[in-house]
C-alpha atoms as a PDB file:
ATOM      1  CA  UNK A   1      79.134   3.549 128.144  1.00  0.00           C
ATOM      2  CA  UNK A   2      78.900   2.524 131.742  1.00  0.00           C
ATOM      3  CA  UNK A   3      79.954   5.632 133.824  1.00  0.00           C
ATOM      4  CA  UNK A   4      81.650   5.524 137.334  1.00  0.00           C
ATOM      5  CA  UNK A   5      81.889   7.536 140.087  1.00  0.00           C
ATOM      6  CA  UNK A   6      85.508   6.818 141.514  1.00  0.00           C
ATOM      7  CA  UNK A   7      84.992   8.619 144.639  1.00  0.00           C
ATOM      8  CA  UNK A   8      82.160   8.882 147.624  1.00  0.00           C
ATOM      9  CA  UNK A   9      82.140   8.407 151.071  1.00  0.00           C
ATOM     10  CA  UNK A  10      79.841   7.401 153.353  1.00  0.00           C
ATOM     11  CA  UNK A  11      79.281   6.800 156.883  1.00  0.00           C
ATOM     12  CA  UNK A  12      77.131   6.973 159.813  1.00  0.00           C
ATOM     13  CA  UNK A  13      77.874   8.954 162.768  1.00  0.00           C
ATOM     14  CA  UNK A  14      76.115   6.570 164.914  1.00  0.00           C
ATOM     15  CA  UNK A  15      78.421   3.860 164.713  1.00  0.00           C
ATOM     16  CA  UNK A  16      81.649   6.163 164.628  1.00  0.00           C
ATOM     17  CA  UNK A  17      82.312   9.605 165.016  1.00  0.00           C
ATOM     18  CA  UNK A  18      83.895  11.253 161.928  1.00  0.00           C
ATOM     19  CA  UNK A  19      86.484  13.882 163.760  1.00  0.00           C
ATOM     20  CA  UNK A  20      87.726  15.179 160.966  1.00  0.00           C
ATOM     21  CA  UNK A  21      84.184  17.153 160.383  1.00  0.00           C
ATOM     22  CA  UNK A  22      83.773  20.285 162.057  1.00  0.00           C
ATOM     23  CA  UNK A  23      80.495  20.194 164.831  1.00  0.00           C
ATOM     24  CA  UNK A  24      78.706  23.228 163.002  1.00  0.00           C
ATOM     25  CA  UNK A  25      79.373  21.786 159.437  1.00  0.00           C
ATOM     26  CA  UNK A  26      76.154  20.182 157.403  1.00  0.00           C
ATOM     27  CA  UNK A  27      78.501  17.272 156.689  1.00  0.00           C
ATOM     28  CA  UNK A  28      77.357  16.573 160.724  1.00  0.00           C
ATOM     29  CA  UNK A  29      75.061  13.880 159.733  1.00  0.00           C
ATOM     30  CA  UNK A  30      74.074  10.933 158.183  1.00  0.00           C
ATOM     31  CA  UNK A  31      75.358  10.019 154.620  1.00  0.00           C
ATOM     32  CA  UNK A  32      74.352   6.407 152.943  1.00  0.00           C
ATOM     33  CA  UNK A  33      74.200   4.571 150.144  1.00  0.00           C
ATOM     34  CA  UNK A  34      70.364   5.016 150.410  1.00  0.00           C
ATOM     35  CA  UNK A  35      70.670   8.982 150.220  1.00  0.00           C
ATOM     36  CA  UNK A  36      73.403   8.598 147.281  1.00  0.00           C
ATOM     37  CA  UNK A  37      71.436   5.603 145.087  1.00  0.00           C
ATOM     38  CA  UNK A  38      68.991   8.193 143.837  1.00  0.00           C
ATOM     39  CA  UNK A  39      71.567  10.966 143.066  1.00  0.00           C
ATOM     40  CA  UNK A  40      73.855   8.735 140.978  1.00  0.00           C
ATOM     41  CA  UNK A  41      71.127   7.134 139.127  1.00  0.00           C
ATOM     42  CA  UNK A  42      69.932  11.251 138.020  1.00  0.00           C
ATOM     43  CA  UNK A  43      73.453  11.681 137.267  1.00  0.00           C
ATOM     44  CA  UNK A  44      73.367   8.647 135.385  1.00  0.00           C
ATOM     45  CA  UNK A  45      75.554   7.148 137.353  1.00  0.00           C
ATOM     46  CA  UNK A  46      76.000   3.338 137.310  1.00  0.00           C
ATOM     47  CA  UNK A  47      78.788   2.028 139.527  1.00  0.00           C
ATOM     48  CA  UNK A  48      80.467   3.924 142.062  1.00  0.00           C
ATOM     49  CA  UNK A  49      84.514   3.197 144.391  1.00  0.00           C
ATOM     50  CA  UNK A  50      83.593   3.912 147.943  1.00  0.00           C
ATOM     51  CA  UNK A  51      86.715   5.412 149.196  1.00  0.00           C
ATOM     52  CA  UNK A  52      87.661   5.410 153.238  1.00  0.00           C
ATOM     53  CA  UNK A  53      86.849   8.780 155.135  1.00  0.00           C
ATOM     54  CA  UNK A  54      88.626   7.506 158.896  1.00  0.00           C
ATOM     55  CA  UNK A  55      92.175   5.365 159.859  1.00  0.00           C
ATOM     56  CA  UNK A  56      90.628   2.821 161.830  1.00  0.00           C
ATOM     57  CA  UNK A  57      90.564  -0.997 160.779  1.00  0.00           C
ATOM     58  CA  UNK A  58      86.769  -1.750 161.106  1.00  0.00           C
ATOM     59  CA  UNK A  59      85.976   0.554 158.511  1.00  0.00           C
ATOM     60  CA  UNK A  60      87.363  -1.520 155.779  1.00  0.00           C
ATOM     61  CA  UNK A  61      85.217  -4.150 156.658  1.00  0.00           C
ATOM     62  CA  UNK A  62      82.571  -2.236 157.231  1.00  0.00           C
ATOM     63  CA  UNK A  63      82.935  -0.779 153.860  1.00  0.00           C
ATOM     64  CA  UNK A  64      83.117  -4.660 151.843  1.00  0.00           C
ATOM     65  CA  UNK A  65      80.170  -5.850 153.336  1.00  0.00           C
ATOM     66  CA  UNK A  66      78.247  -2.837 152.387  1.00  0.00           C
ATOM     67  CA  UNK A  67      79.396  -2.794 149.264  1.00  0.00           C
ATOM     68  CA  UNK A  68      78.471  -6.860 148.660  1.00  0.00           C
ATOM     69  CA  UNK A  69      75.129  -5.750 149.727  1.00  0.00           C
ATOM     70  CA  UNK A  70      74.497  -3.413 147.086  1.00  0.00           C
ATOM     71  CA  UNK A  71      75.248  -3.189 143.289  1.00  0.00           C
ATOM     72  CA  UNK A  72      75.465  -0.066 142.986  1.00  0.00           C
ATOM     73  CA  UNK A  73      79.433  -0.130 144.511  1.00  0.00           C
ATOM     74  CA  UNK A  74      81.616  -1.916 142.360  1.00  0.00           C
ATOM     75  CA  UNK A  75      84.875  -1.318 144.111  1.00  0.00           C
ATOM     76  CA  UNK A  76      86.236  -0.175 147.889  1.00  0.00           C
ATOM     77  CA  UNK A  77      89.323   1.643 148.466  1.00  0.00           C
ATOM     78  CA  UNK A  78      89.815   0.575 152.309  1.00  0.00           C
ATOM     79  CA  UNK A  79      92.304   1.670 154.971  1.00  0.00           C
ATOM     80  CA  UNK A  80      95.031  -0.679 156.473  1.00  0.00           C
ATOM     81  CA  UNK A  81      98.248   0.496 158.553  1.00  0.00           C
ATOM     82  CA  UNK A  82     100.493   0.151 156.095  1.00  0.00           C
ATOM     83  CA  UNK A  83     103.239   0.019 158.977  1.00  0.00           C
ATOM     84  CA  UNK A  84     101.633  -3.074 160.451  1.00  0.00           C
ATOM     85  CA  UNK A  85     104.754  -6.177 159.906  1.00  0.00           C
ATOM     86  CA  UNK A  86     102.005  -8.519 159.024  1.00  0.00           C
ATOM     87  CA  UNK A  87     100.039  -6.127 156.158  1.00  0.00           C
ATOM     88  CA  UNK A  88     100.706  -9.094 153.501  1.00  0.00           C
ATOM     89  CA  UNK A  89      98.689 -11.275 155.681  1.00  0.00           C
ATOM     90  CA  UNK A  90      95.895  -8.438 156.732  1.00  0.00           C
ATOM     91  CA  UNK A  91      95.316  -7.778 152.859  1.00  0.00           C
ATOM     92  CA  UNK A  92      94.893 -11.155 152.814  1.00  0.00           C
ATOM     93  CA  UNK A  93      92.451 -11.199 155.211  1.00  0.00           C
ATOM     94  CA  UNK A  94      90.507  -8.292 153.997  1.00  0.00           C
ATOM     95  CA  UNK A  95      90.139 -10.277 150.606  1.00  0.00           C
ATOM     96  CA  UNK A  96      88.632 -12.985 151.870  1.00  0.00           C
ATOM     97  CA  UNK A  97      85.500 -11.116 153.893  1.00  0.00           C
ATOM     98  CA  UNK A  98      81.997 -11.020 152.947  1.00  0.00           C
ATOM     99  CA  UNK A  99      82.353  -8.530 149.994  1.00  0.00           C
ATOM    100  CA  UNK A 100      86.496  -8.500 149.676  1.00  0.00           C
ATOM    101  CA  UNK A 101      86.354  -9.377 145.956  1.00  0.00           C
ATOM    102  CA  UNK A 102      85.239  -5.931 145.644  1.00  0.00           C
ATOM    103  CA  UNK A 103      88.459  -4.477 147.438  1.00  0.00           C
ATOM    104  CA  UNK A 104      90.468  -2.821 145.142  1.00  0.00           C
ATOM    105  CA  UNK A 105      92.625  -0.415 146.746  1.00  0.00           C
ATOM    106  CA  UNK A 106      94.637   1.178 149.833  1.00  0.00           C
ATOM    107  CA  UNK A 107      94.428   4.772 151.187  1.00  0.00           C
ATOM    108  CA  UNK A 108      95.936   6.436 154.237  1.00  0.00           C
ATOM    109  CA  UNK A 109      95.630  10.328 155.329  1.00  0.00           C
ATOM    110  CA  UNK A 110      98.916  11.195 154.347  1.00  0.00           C
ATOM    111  CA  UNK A 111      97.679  15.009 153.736  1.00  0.00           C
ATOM    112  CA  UNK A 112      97.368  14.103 157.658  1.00  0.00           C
ATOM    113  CA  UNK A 113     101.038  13.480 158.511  1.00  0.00           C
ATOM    114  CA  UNK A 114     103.902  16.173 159.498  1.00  0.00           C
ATOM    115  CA  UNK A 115     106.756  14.165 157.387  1.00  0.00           C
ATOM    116  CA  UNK A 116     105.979  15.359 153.923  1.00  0.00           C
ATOM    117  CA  UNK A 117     108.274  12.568 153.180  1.00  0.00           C
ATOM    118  CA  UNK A 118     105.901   9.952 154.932  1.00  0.00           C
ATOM    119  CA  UNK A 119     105.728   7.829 151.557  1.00  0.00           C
ATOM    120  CA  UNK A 120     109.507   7.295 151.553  1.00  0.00           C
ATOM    121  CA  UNK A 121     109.745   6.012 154.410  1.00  0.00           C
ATOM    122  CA  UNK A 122     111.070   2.041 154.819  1.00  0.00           C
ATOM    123  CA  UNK A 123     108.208   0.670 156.554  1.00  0.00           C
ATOM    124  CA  UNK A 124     105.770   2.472 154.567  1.00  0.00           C
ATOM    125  CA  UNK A 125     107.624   1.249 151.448  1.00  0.00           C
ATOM    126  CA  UNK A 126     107.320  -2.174 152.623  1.00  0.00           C
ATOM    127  CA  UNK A 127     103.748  -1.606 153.470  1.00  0.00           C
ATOM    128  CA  UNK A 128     103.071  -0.304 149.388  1.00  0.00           C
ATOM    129  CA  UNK A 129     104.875  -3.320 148.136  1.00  0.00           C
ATOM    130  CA  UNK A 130     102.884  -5.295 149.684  1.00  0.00           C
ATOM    131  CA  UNK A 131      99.636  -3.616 148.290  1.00  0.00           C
ATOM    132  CA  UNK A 132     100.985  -4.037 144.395  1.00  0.00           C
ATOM    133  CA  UNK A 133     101.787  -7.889 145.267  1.00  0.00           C
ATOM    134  CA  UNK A 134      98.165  -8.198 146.548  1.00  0.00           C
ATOM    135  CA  UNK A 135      97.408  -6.942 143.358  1.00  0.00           C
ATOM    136  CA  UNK A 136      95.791  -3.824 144.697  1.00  0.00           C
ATOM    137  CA  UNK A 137      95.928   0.549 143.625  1.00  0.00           C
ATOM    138  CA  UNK A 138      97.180   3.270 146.215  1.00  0.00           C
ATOM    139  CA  UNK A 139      95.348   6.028 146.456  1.00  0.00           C
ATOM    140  CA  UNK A 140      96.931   9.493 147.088  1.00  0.00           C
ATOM    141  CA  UNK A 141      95.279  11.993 149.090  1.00  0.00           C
ATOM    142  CA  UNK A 142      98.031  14.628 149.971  1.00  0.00           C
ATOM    143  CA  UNK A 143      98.353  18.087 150.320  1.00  0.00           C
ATOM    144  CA  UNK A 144     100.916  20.467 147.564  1.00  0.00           C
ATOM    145  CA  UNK A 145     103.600  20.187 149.132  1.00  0.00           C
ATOM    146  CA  UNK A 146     103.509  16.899 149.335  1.00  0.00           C
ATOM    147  CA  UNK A 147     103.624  15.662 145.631  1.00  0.00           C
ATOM    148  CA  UNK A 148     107.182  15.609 145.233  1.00  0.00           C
ATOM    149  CA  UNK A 149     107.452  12.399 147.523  1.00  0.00           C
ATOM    150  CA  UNK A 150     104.441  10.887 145.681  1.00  0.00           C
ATOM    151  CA  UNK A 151     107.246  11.683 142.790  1.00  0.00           C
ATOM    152  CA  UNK A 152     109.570   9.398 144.702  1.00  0.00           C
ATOM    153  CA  UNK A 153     107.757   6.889 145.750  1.00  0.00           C
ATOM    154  CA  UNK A 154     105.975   5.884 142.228  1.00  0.00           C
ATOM    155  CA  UNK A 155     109.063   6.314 140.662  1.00  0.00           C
ATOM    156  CA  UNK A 156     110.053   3.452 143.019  1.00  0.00           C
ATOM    157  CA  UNK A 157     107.674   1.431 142.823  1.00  0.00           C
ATOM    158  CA  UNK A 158     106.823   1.024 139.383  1.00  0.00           C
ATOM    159  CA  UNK A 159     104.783  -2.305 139.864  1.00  0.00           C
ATOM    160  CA  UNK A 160     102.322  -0.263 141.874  1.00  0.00           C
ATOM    161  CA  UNK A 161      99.373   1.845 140.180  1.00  0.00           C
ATOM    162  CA  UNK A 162      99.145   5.313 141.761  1.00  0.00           C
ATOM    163  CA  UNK A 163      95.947   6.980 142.022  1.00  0.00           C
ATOM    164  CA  UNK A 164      95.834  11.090 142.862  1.00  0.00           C
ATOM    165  CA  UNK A 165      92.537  12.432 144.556  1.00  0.00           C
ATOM    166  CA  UNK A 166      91.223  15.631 144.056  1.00  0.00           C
ATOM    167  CA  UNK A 167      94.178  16.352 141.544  1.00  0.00           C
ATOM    168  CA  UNK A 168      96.548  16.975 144.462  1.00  0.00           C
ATOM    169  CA  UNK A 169      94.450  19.239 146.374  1.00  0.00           C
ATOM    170  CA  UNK A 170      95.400  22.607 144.728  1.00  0.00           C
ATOM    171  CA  UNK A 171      94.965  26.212 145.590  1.00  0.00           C
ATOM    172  CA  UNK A 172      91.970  26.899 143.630  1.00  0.00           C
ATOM    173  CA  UNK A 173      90.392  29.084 145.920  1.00  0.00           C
ATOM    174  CA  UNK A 174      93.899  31.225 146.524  1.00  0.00           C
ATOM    175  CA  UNK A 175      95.437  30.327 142.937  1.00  0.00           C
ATOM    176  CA  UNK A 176      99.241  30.321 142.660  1.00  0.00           C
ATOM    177  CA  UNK A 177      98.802  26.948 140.490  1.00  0.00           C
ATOM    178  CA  UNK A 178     102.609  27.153 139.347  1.00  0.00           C
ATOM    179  CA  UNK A 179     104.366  25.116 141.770  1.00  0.00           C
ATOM    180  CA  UNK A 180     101.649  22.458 141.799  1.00  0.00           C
ATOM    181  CA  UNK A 181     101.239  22.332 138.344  1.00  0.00           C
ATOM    182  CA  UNK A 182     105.299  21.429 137.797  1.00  0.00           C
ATOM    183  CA  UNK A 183     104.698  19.132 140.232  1.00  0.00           C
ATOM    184  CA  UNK A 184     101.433  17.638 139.006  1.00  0.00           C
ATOM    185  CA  UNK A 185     103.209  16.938 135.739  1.00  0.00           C
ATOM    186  CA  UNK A 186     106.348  15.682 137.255  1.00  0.00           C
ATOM    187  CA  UNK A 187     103.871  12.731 138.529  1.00  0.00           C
ATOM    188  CA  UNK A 188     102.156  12.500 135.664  1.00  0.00           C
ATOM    189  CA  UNK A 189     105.555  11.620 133.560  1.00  0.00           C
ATOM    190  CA  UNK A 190     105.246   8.089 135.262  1.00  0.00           C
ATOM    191  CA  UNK A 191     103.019   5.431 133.632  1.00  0.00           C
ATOM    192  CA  UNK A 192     101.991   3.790 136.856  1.00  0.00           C
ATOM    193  CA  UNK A 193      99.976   7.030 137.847  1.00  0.00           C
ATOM    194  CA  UNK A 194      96.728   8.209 137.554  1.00  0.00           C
ATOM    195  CA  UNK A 195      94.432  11.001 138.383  1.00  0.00           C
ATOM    196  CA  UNK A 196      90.812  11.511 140.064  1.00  0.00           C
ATOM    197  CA  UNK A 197      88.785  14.238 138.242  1.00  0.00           C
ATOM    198  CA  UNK A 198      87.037  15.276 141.728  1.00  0.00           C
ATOM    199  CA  UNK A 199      86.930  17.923 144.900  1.00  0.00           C
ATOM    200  CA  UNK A 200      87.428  20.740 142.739  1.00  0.00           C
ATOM    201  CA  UNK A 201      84.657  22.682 143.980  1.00  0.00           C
ATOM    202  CA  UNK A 202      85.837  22.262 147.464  1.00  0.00           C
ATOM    203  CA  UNK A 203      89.322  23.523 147.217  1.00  0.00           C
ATOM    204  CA  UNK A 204      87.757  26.541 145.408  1.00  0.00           C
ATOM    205  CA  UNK A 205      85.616  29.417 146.762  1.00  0.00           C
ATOM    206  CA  UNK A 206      82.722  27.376 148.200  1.00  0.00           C
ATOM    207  CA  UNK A 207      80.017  30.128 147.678  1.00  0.00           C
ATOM    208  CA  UNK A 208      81.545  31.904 144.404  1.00  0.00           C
ATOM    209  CA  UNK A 209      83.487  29.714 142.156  1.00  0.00           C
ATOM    210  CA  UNK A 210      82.657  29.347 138.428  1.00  0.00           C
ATOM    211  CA  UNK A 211      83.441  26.876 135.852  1.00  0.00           C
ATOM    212  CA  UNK A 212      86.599  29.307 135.049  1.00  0.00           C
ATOM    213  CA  UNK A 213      88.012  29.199 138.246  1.00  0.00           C
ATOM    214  CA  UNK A 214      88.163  25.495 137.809  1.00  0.00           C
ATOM    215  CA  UNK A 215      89.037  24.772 134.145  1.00  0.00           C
ATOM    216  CA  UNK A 216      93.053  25.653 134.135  1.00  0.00           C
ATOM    217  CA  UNK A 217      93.298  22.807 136.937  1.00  0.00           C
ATOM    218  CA  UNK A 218      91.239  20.648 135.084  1.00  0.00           C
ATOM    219  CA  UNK A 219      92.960  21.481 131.476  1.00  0.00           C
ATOM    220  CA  UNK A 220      96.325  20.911 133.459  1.00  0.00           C
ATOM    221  CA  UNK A 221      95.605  17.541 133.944  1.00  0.00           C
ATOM    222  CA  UNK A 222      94.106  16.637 131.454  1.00  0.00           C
ATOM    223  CA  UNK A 223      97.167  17.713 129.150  1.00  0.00           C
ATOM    224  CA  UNK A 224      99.358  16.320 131.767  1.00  0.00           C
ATOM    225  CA  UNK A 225      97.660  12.999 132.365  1.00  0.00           C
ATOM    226  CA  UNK A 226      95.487  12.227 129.823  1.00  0.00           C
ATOM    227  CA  UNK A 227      91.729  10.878 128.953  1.00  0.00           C
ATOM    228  CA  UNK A 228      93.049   7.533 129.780  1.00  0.00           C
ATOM    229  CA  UNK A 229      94.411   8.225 132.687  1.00  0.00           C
ATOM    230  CA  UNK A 230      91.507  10.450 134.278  1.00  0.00           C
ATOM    231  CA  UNK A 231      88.821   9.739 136.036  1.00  0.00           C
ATOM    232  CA  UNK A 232      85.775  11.520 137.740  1.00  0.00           C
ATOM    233  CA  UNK A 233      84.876  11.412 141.201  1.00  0.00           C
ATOM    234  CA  UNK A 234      82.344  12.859 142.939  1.00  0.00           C
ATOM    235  CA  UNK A 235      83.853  13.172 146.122  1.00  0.00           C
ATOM    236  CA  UNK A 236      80.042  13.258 147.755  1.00  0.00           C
ATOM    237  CA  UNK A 237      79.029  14.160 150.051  1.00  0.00           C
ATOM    238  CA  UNK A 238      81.474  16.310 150.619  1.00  0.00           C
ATOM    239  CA  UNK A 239      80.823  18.093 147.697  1.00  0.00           C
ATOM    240  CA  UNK A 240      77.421  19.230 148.850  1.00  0.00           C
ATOM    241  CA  UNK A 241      79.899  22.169 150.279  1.00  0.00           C
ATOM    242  CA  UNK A 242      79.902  23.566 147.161  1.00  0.00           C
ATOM    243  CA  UNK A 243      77.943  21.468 145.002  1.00  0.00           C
ATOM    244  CA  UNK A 244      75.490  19.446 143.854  1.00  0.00           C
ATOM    245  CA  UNK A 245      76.113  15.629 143.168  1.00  0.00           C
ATOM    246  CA  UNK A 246      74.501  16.428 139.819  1.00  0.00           C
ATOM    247  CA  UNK A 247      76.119  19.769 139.580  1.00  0.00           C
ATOM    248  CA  UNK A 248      79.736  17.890 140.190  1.00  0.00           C
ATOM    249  CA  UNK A 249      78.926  15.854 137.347  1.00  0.00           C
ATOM    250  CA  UNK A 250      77.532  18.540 134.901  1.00  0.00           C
ATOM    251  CA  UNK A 251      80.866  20.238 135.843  1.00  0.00           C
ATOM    252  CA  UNK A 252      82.903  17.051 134.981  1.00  0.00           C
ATOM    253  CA  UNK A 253      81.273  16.988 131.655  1.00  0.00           C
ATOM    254  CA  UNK A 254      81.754  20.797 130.899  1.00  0.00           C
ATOM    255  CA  UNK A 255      85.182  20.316 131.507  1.00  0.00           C
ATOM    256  CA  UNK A 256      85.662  17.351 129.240  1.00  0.00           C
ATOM    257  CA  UNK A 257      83.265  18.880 126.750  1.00  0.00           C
ATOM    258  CA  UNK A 258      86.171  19.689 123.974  1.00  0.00           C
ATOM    259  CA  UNK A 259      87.429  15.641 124.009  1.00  0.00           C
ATOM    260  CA  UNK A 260      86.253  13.061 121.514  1.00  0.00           C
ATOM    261  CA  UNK A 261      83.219  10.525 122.740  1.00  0.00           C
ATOM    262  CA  UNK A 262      85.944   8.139 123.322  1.00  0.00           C
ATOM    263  CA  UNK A 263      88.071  10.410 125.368  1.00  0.00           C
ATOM    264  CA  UNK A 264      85.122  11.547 127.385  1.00  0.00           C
ATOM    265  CA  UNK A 265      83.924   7.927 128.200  1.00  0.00           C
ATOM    266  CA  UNK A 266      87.281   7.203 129.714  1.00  0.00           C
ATOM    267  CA  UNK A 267      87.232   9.575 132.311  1.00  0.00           C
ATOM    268  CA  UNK A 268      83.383   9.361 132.898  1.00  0.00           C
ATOM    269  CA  UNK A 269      84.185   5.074 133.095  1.00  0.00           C
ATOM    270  CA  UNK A 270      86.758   3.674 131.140  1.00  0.00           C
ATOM    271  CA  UNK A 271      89.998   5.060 133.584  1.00  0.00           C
ATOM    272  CA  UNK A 272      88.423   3.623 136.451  1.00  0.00           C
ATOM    273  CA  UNK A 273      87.023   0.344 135.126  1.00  0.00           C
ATOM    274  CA  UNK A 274      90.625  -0.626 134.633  1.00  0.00           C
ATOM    275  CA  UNK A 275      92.800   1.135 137.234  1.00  0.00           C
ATOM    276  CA  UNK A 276      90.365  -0.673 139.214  1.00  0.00           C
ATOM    277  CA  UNK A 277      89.782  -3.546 137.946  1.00  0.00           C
ATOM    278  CA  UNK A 278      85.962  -2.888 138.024  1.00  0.00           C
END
């Protein structure tokens, strides 16, 4: 079984300042593939998706020559304006950099925007088409409230494979899972969708959560979704807010402990392999 991590960051502050990280937070540092190498390979790790942390258009790059540079990162979810009236030709571009083979997907801040119905919009629209004709995943990182456009815009665009992060951010920490849960499922009812087993432990009580607060978000997916439709990401280094990287995957496994070996090696690999294209 070759096991993926479908989500990690990385970046260093010295070429561009991450704003989006508080100045007193230990995420205020450093964070490469050199410091994560060793962690995946204890967590027995063997190819990771380095996913975009910051909307600016050098990152991408940045990202596919990084990731042609090192084995260990099979696939990079970039960041493009999707607005942009020439985002056929960009993706284009992109593809054809040192290390663009290894692009496989699009992600924007939407959890970001004030229009909860940012996905719906024309140009955006455009923009998505364009990413399922380049043969490429969207990846959703939104907020709640937010799901019921990512609702409306797969629902759309059925030629385009949706990917939810961190299962649609929900209130762990606060509970209330009701409305997210409809919600969650309501996305889940589409076959062009797919879910990221990953920043659980960060939308939870950082210093007190337990494997119980986690497991009715987790068993909600997993009924809603499916093994072959699920797939774990670290979400490291953020993680290390609450976690472990080889905590995040003990959890992961604890979670899926109750599947069949088949079921389990989907989300630990087979899900992202092929939503990917690994």
């Amino acid at each position: 079984m070759t096991v993926v991590d479908a989500h990690h960051h990385v970046w260093d502050l010295s070429v561009r300042d991450q704003d989006w990280i508080a100045s007193d937070s230990p995420l205020r540092r450093n964070f490469t593939l050199a410091d994560l190498a060793p962690e995946a390979a204890a967590a027995g790790v063997d190819r990771t998706v380095l996913v975009q942390t910051v909307t600016v258009p050098e990152e991408t790059p940045e990202f596919l020559a990084l990731a042609a540079g090192h084995e260990l990162v099979a696939g990079v979810v970039g960041w493009t304006d999707l607005t942009r009236p020439d985002i056929a030709d960009e993706l284009a571009r992109l593809r054809s950099l040192p290390g663009g083979t290894r692009l496989k997907g699009i992600r924007h801040q939407v959890q970001g925007e004030p229009d909860p119905g940012w996905l719906l919009r024309p140009d955006v629209r455009r923009g998505l088409t364009a990413v399922a004709d380049a043969g490429l995943v969207y990846d959703l990182v939104v907020l709640p409230h937010q799901l019921p456009a990512c609702v409306k815009a797969a629902e759309s665009l059925p030629q385009l494979t949706f990917v939810l992060d961190h299962l649609g951010k929900p209130p762990i920490a606060s509970g209330g899972p009701e409305r997210w849960a409809t919600d969650v499922r309501a996305l889940a009812a589409l076959p062009n969708t797919v879910c990221k087993l990953s920043g659980m432990v960060t939308e939870a009580d950082l210093a007190t959560w337990t494997i119980d607060d986690l497991r009715p978000y987790a068993d909600t997916v997993l009924d809603a979704f499916g093994p072959d439709r699920l797939m774990f990401g670290s979400d490291w280094p953020v993680c290390t807010l609450g976690a472990t990287y080889g905590e995040t995957m003990s959890v992961t496994k604890e979670l899926t402990a109750g599947l069949g070996a088949s079921e389990q090696a989907d989300v630990l690999g087979g899900t992202a392999t092929r939503t990917y294209g690994l």
